[in-house]
Every structure is written in structure tokens, then in C-alpha cells.
C-alpha atoms as a PDB file:
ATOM      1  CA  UNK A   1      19.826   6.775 -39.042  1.00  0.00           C
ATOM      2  CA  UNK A   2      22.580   6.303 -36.549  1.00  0.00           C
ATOM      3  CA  UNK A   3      22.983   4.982 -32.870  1.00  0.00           C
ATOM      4  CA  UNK A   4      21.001   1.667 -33.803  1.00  0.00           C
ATOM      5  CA  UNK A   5      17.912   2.688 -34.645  1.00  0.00           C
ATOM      6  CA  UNK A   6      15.620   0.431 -36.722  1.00  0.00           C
ATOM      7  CA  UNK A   7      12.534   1.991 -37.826  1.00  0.00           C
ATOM      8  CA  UNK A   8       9.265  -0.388 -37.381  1.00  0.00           C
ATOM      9  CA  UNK A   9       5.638  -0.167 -38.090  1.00  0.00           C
ATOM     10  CA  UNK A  10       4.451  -0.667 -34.472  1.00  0.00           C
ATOM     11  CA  UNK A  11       5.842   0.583 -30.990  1.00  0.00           C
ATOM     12  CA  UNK A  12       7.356  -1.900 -28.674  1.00  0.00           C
ATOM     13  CA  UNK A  13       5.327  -3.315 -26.060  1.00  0.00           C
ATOM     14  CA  UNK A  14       6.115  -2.047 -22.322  1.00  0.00           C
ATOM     15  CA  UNK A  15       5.271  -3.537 -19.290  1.00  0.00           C
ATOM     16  CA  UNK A  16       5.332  -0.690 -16.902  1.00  0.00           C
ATOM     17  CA  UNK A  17       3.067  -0.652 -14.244  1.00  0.00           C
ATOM     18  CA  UNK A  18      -0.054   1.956 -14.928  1.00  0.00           C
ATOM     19  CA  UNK A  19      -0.109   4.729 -12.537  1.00  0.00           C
ATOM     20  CA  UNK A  20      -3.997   3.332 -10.776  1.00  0.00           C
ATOM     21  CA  UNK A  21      -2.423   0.084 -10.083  1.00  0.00           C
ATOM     22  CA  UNK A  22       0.203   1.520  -7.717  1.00  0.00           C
ATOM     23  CA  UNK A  23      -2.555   3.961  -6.499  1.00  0.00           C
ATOM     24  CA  UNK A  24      -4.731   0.720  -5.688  1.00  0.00           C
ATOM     25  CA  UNK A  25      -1.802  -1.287  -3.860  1.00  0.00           C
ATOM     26  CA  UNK A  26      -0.409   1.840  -1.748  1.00  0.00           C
ATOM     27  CA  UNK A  27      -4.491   2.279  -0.814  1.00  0.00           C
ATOM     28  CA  UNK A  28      -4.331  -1.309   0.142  1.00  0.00           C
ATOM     29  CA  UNK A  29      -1.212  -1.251   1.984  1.00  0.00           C
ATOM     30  CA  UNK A  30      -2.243   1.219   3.814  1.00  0.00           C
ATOM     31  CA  UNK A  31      -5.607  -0.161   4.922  1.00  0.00           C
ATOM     32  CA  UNK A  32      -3.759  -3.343   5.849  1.00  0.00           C
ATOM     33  CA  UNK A  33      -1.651  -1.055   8.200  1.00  0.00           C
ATOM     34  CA  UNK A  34      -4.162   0.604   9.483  1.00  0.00           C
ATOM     35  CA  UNK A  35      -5.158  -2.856  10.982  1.00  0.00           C
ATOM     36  CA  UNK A  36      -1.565  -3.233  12.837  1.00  0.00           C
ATOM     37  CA  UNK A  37      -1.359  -2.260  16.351  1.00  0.00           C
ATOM     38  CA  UNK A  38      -0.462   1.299  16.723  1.00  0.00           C
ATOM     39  CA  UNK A  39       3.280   1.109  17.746  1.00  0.00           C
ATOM     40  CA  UNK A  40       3.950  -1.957  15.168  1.00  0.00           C
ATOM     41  CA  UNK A  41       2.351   0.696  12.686  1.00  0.00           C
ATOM     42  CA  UNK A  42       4.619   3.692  13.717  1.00  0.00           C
ATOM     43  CA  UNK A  43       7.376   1.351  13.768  1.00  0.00           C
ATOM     44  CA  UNK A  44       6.844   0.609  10.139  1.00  0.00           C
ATOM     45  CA  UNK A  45       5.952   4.050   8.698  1.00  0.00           C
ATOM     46  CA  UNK A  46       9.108   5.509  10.215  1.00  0.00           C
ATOM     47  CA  UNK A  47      11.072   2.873   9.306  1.00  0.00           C
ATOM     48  CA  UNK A  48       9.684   2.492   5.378  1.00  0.00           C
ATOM     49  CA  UNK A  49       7.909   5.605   4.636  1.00  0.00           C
ATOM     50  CA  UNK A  50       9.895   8.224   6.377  1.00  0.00           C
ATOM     51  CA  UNK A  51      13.494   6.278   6.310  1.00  0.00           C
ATOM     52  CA  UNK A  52      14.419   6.461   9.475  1.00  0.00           C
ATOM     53  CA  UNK A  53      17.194   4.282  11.220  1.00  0.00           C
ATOM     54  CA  UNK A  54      16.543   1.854  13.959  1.00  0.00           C
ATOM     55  CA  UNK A  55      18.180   3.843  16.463  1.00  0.00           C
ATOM     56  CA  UNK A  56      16.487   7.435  15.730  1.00  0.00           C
ATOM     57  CA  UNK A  57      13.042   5.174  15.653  1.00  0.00           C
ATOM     58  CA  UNK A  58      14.028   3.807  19.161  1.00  0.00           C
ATOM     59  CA  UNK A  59      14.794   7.828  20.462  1.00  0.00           C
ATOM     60  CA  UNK A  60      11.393   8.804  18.975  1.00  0.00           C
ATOM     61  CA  UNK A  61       9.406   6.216  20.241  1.00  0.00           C
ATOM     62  CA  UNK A  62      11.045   6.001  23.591  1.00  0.00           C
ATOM     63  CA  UNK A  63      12.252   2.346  23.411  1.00  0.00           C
ATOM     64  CA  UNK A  64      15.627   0.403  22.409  1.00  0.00           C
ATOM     65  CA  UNK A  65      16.538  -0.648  18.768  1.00  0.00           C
ATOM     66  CA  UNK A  66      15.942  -4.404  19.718  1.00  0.00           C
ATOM     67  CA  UNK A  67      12.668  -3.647  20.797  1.00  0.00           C
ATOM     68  CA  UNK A  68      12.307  -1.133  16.811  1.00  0.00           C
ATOM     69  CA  UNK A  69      13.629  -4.563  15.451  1.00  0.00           C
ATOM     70  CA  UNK A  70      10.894  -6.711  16.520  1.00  0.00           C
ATOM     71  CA  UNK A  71       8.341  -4.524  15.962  1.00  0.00           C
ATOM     72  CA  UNK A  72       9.488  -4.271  12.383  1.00  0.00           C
ATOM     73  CA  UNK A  73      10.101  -8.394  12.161  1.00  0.00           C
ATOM     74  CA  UNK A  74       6.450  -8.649  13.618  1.00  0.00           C
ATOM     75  CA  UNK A  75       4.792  -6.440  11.913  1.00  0.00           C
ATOM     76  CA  UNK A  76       6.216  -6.903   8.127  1.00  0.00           C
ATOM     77  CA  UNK A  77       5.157 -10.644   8.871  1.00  0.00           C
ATOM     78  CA  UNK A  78       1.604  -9.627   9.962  1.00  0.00           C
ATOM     79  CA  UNK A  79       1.376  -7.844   6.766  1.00  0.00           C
ATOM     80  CA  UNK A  80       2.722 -10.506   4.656  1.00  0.00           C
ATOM     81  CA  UNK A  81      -0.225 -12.814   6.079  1.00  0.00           C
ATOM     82  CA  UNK A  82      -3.019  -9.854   5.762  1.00  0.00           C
ATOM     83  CA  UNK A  83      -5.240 -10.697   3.135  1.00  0.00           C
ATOM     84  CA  UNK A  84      -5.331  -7.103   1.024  1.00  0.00           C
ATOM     85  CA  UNK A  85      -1.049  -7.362   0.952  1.00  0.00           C
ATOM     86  CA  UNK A  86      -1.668 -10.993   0.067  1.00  0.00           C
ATOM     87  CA  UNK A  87      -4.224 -10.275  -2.682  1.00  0.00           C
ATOM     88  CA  UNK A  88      -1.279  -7.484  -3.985  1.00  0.00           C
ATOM     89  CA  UNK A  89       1.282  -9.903  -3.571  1.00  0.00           C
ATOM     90  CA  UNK A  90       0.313 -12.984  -5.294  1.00  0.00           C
ATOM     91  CA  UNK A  91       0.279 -11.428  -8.986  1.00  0.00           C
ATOM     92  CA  UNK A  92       4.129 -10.122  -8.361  1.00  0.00           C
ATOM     93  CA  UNK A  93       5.323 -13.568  -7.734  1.00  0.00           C
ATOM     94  CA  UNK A  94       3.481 -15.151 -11.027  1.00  0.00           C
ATOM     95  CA  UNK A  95       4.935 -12.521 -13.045  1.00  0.00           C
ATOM     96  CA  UNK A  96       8.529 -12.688 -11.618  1.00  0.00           C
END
């Protein structure tokens, strides 16, 4: 065999996350947005789900990039306190 290969008896162990779990945390990030007032939550799916700049945010929503910038600052720290992003948060940090 070439290129390093060592033939074993049993497959390597992987630690990739299983496709449900990320189903489960997107479901609850979502339902934790859902509970964001409605311009924080635009602010934050245009920002992180559509991957928008600041200042195309501020011409679609009709406001200035400072005001984009504290609706992202507020709302990623209401998140970061809701319990369902919480609950999804605290096994990351144990493992990391």
C-alpha cells in the first residue's frame, strides 16, 4: 500500500455532528428568533442568513448602519440569553 495507509480491523471514530442535531438547533434558533422584535429579527436574518452588509441592510430597512449595528449588538445578545440558544449553546462550550 502506498500514501500511508495502515490497514486496521476497526474504522476510526468521527465526531461529526449527525445531520438531526443541526436540524434540532437551526429549529431552535429559529424559534428563539421568532421571539425577537420584528426589526431586531430582520436585522439578523439579513445580516446572518442572507449575508447582507450593514449598509444594504440600512437601504432595505430604511434606517442608517449605526442604527443595523445596534440592532445586530442587541439582538445577538438577546439570543445569547434566550433559553433554547442557551440550552444549544452550553454542550459546544464543554466539548471545545
Amino acid at each position: 500500500m502506498s500514501g500511508g495507509e495502515t490497514p486496521t480491523d476497526r474504522l476510526p471514530e468521527t465526531h461529526a455532528p449527525s445531520e438531526y442535531g443541526t436540524v434540532d438547533n437551526r429549529d431552535l434558533l429559529l424559534r428563539a428568533l421568532a421571539t425577537l422584535p420584528r426589526r431586531t429579527r430582520a436585522t439578523l436574518v439579513l445580516r446572518y442568513f442572507e449575508d447582507l452588509p450593514e449598509s444594504e441592510i440600512a437601504q432595505i430597512m430604511g434606517c442608517s448602519i449605526r442604527t443595523v449595528k445596534s440592532n445586530v449588538s442587541r439582538g445577538l445578545a438577546r439570543l445569547r440569553e434566550h433559553h433554547l440558544v442557551a440550552a444549544v449553546a452550553a454542550p459546544a462550550q464543554k466539548e471545545g
